[in-house]
N, C-alpha and C. Protein backbone atom coordinates (compact mmCIF):
# COMPACT_ATOMS: atom_id res chain seq x y z
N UNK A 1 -105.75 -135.91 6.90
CA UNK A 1 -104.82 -136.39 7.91
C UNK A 1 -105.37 -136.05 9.29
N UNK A 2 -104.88 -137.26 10.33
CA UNK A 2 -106.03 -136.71 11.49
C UNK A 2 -104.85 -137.39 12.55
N UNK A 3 -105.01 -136.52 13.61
CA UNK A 3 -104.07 -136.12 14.71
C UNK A 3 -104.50 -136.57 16.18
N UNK A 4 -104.08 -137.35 16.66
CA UNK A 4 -104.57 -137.56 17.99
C UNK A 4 -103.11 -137.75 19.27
N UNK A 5 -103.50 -136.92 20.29
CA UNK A 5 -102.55 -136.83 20.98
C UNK A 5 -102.32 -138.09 22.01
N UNK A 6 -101.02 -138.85 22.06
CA UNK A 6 -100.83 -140.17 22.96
C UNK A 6 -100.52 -139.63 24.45
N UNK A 7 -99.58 -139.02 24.63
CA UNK A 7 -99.05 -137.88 25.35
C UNK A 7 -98.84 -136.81 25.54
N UNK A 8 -99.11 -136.48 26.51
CA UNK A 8 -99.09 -134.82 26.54
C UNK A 8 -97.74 -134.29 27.23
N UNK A 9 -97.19 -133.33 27.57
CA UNK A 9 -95.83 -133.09 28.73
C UNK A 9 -96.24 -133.73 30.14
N UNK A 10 -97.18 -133.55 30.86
CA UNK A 10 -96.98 -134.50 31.85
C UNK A 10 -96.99 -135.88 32.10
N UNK A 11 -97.95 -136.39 31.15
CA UNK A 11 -97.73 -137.23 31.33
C UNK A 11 -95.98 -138.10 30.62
N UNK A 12 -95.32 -137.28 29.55
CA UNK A 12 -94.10 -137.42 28.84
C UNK A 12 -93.25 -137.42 30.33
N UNK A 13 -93.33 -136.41 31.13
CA UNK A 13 -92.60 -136.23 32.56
C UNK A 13 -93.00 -137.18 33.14
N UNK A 14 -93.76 -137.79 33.62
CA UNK A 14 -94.27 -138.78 34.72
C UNK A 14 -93.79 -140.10 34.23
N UNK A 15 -93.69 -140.50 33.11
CA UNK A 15 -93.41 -141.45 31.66
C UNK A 15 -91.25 -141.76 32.60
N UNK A 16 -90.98 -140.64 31.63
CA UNK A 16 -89.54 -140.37 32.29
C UNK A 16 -89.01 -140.44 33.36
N UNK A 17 -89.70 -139.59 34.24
CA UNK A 17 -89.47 -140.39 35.85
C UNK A 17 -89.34 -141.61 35.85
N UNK A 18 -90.50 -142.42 35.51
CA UNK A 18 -90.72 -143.92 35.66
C UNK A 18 -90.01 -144.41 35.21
N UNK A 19 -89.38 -144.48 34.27
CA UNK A 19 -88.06 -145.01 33.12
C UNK A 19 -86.78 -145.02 34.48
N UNK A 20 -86.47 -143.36 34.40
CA UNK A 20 -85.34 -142.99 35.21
C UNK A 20 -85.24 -144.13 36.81
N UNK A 21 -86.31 -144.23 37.47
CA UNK A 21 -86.65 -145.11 38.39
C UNK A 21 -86.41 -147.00 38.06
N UNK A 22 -87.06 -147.34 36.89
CA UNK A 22 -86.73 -148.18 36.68
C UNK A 22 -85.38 -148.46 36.39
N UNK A 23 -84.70 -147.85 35.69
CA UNK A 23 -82.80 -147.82 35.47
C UNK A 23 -82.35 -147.88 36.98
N UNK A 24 -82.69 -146.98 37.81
CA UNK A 24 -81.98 -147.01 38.94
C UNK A 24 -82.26 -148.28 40.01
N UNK A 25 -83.19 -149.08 39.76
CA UNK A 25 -83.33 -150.11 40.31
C UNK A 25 -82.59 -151.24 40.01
N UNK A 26 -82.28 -151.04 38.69
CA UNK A 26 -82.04 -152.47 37.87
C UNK A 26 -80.19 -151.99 38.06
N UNK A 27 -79.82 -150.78 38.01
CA UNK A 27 -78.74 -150.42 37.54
C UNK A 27 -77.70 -149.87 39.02
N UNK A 28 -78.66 -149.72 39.93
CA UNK A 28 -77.94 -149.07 40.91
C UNK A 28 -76.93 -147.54 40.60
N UNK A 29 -75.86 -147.54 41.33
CA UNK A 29 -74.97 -146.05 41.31
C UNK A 29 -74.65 -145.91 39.27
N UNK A 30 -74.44 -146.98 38.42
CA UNK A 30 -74.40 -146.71 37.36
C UNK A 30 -73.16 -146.95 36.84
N UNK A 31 -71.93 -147.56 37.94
CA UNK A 31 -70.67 -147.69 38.01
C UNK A 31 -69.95 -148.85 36.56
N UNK A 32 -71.26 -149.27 36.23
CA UNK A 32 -70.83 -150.80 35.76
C UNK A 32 -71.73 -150.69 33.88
N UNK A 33 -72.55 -149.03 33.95
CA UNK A 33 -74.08 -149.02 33.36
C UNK A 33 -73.68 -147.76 32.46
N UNK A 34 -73.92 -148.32 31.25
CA UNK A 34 -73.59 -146.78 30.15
C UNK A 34 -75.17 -146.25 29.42
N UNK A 35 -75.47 -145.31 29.24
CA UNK A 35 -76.67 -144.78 28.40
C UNK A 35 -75.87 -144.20 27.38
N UNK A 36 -76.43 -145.04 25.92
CA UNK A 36 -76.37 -144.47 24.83
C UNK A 36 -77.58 -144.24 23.91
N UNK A 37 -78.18 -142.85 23.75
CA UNK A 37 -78.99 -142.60 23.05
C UNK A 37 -78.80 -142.33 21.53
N UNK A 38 -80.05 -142.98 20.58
CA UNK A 38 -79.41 -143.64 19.09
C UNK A 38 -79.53 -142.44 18.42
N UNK A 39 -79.06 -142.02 17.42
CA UNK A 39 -78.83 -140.59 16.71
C UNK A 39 -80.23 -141.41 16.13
N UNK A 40 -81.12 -140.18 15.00
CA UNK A 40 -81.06 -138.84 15.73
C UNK A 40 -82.42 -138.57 16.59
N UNK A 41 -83.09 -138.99 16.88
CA UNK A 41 -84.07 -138.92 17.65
C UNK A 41 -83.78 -139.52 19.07
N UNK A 42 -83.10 -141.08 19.27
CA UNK A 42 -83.02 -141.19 21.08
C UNK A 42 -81.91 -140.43 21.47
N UNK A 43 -81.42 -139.47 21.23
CA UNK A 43 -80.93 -138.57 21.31
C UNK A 43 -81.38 -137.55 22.81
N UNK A 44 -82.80 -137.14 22.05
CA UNK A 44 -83.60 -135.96 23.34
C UNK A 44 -83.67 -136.57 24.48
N UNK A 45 -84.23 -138.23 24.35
CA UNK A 45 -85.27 -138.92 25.20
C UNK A 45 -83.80 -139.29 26.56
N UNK A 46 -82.18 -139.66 25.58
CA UNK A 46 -81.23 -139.90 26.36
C UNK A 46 -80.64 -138.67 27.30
N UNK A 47 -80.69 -137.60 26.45
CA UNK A 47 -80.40 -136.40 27.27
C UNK A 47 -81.02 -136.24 28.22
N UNK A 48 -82.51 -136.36 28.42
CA UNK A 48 -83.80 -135.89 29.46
C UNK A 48 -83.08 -137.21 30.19
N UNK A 49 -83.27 -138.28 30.06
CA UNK A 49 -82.99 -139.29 31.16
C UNK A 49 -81.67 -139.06 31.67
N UNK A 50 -80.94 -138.38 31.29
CA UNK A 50 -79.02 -138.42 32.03
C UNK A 50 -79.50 -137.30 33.02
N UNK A 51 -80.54 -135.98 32.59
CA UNK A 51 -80.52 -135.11 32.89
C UNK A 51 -81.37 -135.20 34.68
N UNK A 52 -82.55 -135.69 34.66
CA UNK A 52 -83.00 -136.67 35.63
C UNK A 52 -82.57 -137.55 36.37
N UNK A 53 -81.77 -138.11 35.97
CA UNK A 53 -80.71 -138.98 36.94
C UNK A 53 -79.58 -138.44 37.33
N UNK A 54 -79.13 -137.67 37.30
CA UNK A 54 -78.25 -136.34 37.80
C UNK A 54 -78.92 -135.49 38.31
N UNK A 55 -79.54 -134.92 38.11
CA UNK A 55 -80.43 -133.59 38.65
C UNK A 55 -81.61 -134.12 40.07
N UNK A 56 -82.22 -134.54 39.58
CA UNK A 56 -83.38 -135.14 40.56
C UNK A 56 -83.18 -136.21 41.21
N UNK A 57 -81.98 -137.63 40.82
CA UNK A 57 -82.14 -138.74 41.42
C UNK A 57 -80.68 -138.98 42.04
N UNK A 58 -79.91 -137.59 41.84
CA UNK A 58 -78.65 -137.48 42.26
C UNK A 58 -77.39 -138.84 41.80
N UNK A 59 -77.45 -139.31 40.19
CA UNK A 59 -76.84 -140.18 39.90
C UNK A 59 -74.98 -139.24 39.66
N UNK A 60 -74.05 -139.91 40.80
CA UNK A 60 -73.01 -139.24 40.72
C UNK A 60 -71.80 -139.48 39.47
N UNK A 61 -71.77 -140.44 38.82
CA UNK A 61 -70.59 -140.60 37.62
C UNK A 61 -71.42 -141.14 36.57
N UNK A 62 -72.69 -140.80 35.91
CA UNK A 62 -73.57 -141.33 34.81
C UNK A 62 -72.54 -140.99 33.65
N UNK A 63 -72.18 -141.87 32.95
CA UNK A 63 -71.49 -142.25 31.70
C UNK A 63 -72.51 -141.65 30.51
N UNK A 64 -72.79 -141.45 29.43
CA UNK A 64 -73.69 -141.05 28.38
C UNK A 64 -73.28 -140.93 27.11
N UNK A 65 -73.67 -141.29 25.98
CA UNK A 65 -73.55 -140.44 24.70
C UNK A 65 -74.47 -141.23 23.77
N UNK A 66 -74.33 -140.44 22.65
CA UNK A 66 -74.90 -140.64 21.46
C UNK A 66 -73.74 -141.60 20.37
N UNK A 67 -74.85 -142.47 19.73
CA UNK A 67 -74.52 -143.36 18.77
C UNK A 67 -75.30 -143.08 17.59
N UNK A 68 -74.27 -142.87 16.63
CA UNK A 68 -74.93 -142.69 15.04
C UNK A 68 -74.59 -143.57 14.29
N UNK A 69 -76.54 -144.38 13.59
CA UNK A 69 -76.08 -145.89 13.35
C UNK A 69 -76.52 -145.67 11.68
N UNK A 70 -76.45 -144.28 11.24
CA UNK A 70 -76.57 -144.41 9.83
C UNK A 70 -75.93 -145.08 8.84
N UNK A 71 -75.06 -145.85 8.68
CA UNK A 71 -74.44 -146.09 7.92
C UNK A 71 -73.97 -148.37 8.13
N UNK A 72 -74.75 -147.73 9.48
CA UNK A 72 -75.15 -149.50 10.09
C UNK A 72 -76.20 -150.26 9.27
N UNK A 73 -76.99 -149.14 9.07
CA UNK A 73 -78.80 -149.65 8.63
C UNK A 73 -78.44 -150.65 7.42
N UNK A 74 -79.21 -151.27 7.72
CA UNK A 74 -79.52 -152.12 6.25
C UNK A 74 -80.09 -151.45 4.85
N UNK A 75 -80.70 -150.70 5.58
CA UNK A 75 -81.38 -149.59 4.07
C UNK A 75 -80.60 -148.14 3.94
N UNK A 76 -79.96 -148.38 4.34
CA UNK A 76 -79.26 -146.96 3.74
C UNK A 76 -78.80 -146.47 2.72
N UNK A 77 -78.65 -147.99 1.76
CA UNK A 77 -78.56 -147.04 0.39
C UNK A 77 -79.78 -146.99 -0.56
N UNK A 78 -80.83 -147.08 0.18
CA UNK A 78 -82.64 -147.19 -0.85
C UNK A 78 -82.80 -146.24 -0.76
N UNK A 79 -82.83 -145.27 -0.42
CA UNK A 79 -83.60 -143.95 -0.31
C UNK A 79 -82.90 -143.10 -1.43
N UNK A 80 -83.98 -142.25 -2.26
CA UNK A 80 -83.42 -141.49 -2.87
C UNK A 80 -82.87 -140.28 -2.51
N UNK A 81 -82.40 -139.76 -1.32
CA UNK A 81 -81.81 -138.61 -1.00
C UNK A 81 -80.41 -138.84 -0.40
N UNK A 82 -79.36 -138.37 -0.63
CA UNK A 82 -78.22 -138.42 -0.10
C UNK A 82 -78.55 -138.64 1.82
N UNK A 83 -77.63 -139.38 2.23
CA UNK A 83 -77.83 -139.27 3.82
C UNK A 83 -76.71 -138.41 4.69
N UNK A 84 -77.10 -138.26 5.36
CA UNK A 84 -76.24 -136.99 6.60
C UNK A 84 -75.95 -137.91 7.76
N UNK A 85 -74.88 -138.44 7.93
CA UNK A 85 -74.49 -138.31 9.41
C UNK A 85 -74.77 -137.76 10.42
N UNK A 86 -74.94 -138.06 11.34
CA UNK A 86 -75.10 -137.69 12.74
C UNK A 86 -73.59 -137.65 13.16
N UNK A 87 -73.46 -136.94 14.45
CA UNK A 87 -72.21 -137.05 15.80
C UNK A 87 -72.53 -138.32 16.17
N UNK A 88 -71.08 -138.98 16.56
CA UNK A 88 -71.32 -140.02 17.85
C UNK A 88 -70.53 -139.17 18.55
N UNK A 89 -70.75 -139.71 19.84
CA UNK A 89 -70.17 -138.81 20.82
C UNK A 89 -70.22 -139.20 22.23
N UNK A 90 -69.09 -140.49 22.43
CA UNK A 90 -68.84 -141.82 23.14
C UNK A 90 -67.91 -141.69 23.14
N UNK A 91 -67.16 -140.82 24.40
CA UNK A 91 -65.97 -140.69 25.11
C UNK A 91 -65.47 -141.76 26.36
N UNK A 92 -66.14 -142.96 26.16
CA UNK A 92 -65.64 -144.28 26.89
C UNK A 92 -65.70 -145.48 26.14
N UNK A 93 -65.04 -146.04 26.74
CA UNK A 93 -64.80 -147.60 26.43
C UNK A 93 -65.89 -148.59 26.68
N UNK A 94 -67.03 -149.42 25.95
CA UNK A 94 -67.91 -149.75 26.97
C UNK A 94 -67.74 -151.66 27.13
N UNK A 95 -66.58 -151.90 26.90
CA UNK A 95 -65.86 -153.36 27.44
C UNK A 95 -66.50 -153.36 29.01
N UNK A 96 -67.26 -154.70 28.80
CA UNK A 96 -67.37 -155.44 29.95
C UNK A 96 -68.47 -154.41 30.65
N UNK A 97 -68.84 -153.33 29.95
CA UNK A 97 -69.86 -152.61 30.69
C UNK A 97 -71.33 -153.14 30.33
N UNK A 98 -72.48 -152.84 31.71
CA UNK A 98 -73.98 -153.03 30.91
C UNK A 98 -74.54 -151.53 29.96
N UNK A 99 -74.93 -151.69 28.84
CA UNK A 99 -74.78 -151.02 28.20
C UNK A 99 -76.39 -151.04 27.79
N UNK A 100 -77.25 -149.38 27.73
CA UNK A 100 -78.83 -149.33 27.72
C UNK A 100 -78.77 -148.63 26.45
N UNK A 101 -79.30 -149.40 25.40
CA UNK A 101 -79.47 -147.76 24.35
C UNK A 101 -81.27 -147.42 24.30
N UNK A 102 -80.85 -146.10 24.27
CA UNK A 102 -81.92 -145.22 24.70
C UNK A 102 -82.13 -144.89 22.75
N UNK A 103 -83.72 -144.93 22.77
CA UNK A 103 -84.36 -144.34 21.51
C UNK A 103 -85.78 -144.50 22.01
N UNK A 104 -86.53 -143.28 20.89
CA UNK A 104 -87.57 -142.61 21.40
C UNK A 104 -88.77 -143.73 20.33
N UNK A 105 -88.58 -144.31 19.44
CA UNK A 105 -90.02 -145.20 18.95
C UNK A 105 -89.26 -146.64 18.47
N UNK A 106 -90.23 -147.63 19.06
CA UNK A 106 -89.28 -148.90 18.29
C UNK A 106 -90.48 -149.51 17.48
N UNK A 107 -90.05 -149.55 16.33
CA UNK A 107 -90.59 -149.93 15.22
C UNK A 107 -90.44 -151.30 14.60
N UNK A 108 -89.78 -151.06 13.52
CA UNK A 108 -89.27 -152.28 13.48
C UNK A 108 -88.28 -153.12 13.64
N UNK A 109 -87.61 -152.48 14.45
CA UNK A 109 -86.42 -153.17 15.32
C UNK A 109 -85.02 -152.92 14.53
N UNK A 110 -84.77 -152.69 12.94
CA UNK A 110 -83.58 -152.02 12.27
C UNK A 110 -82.85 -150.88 13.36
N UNK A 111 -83.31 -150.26 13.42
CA UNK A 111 -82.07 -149.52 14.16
C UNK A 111 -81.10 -149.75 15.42
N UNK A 112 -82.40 -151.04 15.99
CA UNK A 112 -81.87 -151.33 17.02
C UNK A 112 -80.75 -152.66 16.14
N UNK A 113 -80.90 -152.91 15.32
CA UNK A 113 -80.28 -154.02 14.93
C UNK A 113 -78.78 -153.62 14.31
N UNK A 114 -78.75 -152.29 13.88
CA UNK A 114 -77.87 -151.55 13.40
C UNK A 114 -76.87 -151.03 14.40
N UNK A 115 -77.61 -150.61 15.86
CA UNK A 115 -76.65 -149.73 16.85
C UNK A 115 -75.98 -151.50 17.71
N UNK A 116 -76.60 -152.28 17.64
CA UNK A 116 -76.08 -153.52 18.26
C UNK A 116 -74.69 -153.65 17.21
N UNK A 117 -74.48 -153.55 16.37
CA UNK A 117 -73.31 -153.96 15.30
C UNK A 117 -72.33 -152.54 15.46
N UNK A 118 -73.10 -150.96 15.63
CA UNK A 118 -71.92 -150.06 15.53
C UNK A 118 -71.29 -150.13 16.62
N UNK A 119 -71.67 -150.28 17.93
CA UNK A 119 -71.53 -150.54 19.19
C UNK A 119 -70.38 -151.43 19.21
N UNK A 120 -69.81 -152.13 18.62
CA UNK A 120 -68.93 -153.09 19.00
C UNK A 120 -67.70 -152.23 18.66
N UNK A 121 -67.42 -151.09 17.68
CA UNK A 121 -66.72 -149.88 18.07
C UNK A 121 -66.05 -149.58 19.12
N UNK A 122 -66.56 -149.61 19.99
CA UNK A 122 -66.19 -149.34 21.31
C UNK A 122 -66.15 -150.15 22.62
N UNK A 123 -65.93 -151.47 21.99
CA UNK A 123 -65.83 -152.46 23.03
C UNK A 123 -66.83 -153.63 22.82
N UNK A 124 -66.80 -154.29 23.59
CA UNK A 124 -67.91 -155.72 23.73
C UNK A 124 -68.27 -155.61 24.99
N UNK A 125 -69.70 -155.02 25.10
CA UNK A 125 -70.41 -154.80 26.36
C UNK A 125 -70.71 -156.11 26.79
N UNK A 126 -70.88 -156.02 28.13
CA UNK A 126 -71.29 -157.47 28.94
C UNK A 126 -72.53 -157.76 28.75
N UNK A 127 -73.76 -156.69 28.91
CA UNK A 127 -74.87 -156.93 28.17
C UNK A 127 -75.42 -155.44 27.92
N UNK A 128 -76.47 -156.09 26.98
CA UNK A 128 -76.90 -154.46 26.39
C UNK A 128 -78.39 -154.83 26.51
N UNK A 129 -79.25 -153.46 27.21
CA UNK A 129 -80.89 -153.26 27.54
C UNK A 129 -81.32 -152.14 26.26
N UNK A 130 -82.52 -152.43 26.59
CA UNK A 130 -83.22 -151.39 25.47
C UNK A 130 -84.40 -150.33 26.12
N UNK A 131 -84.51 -149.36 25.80
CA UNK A 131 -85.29 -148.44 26.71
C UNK A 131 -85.70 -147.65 25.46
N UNK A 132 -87.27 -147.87 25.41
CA UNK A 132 -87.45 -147.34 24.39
C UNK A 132 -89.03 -146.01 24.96
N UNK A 133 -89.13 -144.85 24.46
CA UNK A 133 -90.76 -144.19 24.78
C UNK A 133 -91.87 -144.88 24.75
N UNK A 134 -91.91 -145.07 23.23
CA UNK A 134 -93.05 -145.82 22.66
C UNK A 134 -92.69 -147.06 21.61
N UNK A 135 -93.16 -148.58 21.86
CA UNK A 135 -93.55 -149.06 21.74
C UNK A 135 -94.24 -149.44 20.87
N UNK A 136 -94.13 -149.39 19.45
CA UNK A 136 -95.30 -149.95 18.38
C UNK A 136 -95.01 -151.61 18.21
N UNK A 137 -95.88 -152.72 19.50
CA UNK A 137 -96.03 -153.88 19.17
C UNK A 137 -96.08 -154.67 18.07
N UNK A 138 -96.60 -153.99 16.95
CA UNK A 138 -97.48 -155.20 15.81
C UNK A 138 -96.62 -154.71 14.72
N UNK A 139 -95.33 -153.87 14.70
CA UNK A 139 -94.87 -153.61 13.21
C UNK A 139 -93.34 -154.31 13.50
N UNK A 140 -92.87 -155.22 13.92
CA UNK A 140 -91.76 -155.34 14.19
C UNK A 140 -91.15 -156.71 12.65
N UNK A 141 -89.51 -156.25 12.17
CA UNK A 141 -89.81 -156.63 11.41
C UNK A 141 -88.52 -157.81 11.94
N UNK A 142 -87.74 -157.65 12.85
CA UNK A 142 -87.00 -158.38 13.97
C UNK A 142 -87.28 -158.65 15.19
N UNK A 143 -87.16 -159.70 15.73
CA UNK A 143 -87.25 -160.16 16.79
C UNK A 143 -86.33 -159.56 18.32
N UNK A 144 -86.79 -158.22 18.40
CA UNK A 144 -86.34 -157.39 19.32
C UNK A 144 -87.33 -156.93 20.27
N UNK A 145 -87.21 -156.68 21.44
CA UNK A 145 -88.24 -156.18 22.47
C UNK A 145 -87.52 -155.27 23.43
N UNK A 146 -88.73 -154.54 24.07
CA UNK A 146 -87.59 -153.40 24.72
C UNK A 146 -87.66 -153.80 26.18
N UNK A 147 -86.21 -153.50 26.86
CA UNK A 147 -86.40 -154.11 28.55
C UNK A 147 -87.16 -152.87 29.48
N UNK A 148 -87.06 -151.77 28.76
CA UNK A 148 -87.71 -150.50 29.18
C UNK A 148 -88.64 -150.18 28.84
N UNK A 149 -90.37 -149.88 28.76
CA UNK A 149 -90.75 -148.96 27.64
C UNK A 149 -91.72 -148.35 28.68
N UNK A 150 -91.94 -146.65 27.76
CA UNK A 150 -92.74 -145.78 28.52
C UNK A 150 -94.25 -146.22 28.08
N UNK A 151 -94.23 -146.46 27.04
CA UNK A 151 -96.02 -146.76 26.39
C UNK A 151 -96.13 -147.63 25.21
N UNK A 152 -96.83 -148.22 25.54
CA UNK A 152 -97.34 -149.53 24.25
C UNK A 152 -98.16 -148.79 23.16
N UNK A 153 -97.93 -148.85 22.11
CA UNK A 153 -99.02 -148.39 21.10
C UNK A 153 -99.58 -149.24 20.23
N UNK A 154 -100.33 -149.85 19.13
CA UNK A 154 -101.24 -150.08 18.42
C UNK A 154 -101.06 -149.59 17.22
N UNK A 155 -100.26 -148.93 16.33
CA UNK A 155 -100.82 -148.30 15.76
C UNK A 155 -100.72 -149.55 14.36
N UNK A 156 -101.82 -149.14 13.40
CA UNK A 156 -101.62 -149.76 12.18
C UNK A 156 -102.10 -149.08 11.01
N UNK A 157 -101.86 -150.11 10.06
CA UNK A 157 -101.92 -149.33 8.95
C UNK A 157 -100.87 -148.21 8.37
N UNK A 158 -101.84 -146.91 7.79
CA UNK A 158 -100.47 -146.34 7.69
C UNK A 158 -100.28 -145.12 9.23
N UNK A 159 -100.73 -145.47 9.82
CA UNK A 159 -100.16 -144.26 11.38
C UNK A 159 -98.78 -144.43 11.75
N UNK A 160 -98.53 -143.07 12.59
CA UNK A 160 -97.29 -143.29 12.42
C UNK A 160 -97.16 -142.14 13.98
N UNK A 161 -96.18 -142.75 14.59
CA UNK A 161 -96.30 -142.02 16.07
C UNK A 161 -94.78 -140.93 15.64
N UNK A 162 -95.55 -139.13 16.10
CA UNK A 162 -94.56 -138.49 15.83
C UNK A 162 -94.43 -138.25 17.45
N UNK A 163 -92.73 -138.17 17.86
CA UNK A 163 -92.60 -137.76 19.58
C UNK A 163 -91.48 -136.12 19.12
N UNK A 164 -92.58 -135.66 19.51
CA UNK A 164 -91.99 -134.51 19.81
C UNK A 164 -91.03 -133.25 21.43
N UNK A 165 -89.72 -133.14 20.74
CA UNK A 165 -89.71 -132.92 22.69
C UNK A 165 -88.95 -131.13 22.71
N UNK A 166 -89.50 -130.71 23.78
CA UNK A 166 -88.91 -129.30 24.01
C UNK A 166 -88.11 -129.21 23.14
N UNK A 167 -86.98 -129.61 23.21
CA UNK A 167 -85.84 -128.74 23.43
C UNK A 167 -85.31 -129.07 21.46
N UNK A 168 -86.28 -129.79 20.69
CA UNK A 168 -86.38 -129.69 19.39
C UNK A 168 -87.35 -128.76 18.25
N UNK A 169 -88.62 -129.29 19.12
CA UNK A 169 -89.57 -129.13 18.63
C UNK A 169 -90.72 -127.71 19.31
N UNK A 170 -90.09 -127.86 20.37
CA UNK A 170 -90.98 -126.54 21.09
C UNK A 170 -91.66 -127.44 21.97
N UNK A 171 -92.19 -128.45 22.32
CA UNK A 171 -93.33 -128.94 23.41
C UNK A 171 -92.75 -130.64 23.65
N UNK A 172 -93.13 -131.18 24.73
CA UNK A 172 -93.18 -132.40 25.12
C UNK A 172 -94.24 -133.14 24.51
N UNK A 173 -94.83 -133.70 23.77
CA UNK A 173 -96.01 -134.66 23.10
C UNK A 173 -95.58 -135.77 22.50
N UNK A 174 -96.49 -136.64 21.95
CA UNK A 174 -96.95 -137.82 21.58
C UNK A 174 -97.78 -138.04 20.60
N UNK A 175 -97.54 -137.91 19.55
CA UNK A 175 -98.93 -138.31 18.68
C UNK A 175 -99.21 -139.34 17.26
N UNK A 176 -100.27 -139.48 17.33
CA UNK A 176 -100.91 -140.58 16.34
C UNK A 176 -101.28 -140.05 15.13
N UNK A 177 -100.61 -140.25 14.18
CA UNK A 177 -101.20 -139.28 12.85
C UNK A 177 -101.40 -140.34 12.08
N UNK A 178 -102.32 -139.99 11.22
CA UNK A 178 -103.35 -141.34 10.30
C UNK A 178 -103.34 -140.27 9.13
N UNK A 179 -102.07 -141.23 7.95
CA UNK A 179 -102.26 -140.37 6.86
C UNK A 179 -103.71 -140.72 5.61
């Protein structure tokens, strides 16, 4: 198995900024704009971006939470191991709001296809963006694209991009593992 790093923490920081910047252009004060990061991984990537747009870009009423679309998926009952729930944890209404879900790798587009259907839970957003880290172009198995992304990847075969972030894993990285 062989390991190659996509990102490192600064550039993961510089990545995020740029994201956070792009939202605030497209999105302005945020009045109208919800971030929901997808259990359980856009989770970190949504926290770091609420956290940045509050902290550093001074966003004053940022809306946020997490959406858990386990039970959305189309494959959720193939796997041989029992599945675990995630929290949702979407203390607004998001009727008539623009609505971004935040996740950290888009693959083949299932999850995003899954949080588009749990999402209606809580209203019928006016429109919904996608903001994704990374980017794997060539494995998509729906016709989904992201309006956000931090980095395009390549990968094929069997590689597989692991994103690892502080406040899970111990470090900010990116990597390419080729089993």
């Amino acid at each position: 198995m062989s390991q190659k790093v996509l990102l490192n923490s600064k550039e993961v920081n510089i990545i995020l900024h740029r994201l956070a910047c792009q939202l605030i252009e497209n999105h302005n004060d945020f009045s109208n704009t919800v971030l929901i990061g997808l259990q359980p991984r856009g989770k970190f990537l949504a926290d770091r971006l609420a956290k940045i747009l509050k902290e550093d870009y001074k966003v004053k009423d940022l809306k946020y939470g997490h959406l858990d679309i386990t039970f959305f998926r189309d494959d959720f009952r193939r796997g041989e191991k029992p599945l675990e729930a995630n929290t949702t944890a979407i203390d607004f209404i998001v009727e008539d709001k623009g609505v971004v879900f935040v996740d950290d790798v888009l693959y083949t587009g299932r999850s995003i296809r899954a949080a588009l259907t749990a999402i209606q839970s809580f209203g019928r957003p006016n429109h919904i963006e996608l903001l994704t880290l990374i980017d794997r172009r060539f494995s998509r198995h729906l016709p989904i694209q992201p309006d956000y992304r931090g980095r395009q990847v390549d990968a094929i075969n069997k590689e597989k991009v692991i994103v690892n972030w502080q406040e899970n894993e111990g470090e900010d990285a990116v990597y390419l593992i080729n089993k």
